[in-house]
C-alpha atoms as a PDB file:
ATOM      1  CA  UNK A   1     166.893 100.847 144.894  1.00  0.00           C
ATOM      2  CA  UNK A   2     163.218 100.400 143.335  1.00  0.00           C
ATOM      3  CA  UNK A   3     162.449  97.395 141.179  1.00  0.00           C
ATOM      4  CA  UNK A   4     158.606  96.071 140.274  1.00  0.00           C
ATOM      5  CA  UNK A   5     157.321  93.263 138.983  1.00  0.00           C
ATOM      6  CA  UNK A   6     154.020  91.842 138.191  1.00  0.00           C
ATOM      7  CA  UNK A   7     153.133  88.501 140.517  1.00  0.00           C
ATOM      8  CA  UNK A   8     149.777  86.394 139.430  1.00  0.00           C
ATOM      9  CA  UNK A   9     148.548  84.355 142.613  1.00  0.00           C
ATOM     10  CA  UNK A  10     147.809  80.364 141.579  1.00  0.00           C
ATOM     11  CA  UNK A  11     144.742  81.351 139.639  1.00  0.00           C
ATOM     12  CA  UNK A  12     146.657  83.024 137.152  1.00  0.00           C
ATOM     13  CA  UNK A  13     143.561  85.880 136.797  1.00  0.00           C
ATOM     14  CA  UNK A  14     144.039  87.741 139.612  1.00  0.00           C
ATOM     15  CA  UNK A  15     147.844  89.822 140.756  1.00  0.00           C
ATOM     16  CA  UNK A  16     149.493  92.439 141.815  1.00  0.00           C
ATOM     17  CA  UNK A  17     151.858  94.756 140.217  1.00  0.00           C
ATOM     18  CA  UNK A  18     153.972  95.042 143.257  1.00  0.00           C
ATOM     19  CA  UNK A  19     157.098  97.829 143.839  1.00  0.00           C
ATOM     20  CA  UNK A  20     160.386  97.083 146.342  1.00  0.00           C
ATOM     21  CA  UNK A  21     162.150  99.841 147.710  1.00  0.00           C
ATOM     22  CA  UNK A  22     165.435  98.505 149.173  1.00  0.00           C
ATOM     23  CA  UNK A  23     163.456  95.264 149.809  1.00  0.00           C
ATOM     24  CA  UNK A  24     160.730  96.629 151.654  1.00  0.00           C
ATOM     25  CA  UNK A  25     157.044  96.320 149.775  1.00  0.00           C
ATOM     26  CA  UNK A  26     156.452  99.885 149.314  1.00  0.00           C
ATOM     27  CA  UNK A  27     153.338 100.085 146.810  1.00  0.00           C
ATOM     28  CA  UNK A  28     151.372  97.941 144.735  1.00  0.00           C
ATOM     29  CA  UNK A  29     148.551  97.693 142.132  1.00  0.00           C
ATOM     30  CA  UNK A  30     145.411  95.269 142.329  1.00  0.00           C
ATOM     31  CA  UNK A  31     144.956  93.984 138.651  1.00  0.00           C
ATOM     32  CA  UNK A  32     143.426  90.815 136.739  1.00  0.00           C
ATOM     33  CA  UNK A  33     143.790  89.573 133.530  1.00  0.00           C
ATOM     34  CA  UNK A  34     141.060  87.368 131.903  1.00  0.00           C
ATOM     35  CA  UNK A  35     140.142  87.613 127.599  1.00  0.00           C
ATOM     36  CA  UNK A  36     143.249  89.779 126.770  1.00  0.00           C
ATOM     37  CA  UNK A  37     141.839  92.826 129.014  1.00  0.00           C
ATOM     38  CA  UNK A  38     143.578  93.651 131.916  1.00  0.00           C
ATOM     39  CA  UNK A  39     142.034  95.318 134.814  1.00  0.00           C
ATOM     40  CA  UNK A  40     143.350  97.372 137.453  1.00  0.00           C
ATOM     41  CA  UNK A  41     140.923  98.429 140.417  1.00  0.00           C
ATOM     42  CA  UNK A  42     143.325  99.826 143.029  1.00  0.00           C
ATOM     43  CA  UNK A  43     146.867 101.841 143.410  1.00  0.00           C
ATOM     44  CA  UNK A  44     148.295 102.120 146.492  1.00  0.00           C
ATOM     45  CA  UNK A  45     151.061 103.287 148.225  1.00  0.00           C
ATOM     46  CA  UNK A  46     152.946 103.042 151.756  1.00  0.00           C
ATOM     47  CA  UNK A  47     152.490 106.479 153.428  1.00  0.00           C
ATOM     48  CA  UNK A  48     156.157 106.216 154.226  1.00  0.00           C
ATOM     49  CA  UNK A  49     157.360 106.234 150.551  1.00  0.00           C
ATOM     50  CA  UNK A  50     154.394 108.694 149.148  1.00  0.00           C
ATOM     51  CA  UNK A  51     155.812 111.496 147.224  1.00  0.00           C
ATOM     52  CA  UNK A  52     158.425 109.217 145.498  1.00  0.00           C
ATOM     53  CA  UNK A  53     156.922 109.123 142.140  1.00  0.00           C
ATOM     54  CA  UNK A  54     156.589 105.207 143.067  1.00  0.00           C
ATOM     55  CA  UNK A  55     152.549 105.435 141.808  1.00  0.00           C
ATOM     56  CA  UNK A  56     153.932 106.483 138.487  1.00  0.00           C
ATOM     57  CA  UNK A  57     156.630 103.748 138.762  1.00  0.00           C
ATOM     58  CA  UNK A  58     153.973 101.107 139.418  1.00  0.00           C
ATOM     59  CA  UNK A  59     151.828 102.870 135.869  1.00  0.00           C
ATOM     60  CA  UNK A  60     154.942 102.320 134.281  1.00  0.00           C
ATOM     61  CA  UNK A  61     155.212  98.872 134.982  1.00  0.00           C
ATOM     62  CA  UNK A  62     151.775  97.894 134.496  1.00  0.00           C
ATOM     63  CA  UNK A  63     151.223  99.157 130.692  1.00  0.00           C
ATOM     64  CA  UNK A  64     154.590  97.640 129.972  1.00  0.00           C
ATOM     65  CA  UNK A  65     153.542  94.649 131.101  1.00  0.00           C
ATOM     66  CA  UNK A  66     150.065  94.978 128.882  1.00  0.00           C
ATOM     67  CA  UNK A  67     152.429  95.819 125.936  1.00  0.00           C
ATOM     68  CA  UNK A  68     154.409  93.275 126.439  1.00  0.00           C
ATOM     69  CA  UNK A  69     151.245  90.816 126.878  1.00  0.00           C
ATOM     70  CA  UNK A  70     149.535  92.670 124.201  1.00  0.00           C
ATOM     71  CA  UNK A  71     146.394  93.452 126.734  1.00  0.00           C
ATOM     72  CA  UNK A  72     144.118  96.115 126.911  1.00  0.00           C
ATOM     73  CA  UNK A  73     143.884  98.281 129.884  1.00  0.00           C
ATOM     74  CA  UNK A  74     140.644  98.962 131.629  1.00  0.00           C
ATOM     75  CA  UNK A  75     141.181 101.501 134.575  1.00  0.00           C
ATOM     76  CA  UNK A  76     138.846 100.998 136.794  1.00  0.00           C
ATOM     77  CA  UNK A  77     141.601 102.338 139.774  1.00  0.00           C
ATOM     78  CA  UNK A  78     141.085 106.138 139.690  1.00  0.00           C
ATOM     79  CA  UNK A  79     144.690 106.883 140.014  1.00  0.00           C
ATOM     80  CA  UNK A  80     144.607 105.085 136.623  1.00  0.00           C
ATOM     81  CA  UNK A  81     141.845 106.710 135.110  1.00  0.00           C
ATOM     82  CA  UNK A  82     143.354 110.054 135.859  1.00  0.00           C
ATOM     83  CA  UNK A  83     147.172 109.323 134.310  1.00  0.00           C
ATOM     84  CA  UNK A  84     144.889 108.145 131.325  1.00  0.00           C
ATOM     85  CA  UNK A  85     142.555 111.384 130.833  1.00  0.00           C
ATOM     86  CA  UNK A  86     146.016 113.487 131.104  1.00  0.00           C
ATOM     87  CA  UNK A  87     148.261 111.507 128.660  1.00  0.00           C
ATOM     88  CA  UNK A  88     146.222 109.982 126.292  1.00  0.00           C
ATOM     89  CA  UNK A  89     148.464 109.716 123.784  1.00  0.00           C
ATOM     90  CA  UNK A  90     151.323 108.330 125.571  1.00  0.00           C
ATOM     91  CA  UNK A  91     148.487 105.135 126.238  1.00  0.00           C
ATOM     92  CA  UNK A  92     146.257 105.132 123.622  1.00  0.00           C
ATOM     93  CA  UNK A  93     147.641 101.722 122.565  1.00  0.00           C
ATOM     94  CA  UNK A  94     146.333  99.971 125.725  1.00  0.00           C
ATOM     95  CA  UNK A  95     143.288 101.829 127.079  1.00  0.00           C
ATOM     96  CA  UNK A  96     140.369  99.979 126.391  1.00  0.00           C
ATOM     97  CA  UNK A  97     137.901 102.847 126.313  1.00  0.00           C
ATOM     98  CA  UNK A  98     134.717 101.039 125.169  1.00  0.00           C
ATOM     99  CA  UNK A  99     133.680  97.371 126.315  1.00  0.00           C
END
């Protein structure tokens, strides 16, 4: 069973979106949070559980999170960036396109 969550280290800026598969880490997302924007610079994966859908899982989770924190995303992880450009409307409520 999958199940993510979003962990801040003691700074409170800087986290992870991380994903569990049956306990194991199996993917996670490199993000900070600082003035209501929330970055994300990396997506990544286990080779072992690649072709999962657990990249989209770990999206999922992240612009939850930012609607749930009312953030703004800027995607500065290419992965990201990409999901963005092809779905614009299903994220054009957190995508900070402009600084």
């Amino acid at each position: 069973m999958e199940d993510t969550k979003v962990v801040f280290k003691d700074d409170n800026v800087y986290g992870e979106v991380q994903l569990f598969s049956d306990d194991k880490k199996a993917g996670k997302m490199d993000i900070s949070v600082t003035d209501e924007k929330l970055r994300v610079y990396h997506t990544e994966v286990n080779p072992e559980y690649e072709g999962r859908g657990f990249a989209k899982l770990l999206l999922h989770q992240l612009v939850g999170y930012a609607r749930d924190n009312n953030l703004r995303i800027i995607p500065l992880c290419p992965y990201v960036l990409a999901q963005f450009k092809r779905h614009p409307e299903d994220y054009a409520d957190v995508w900070l396109k402009k600084m």
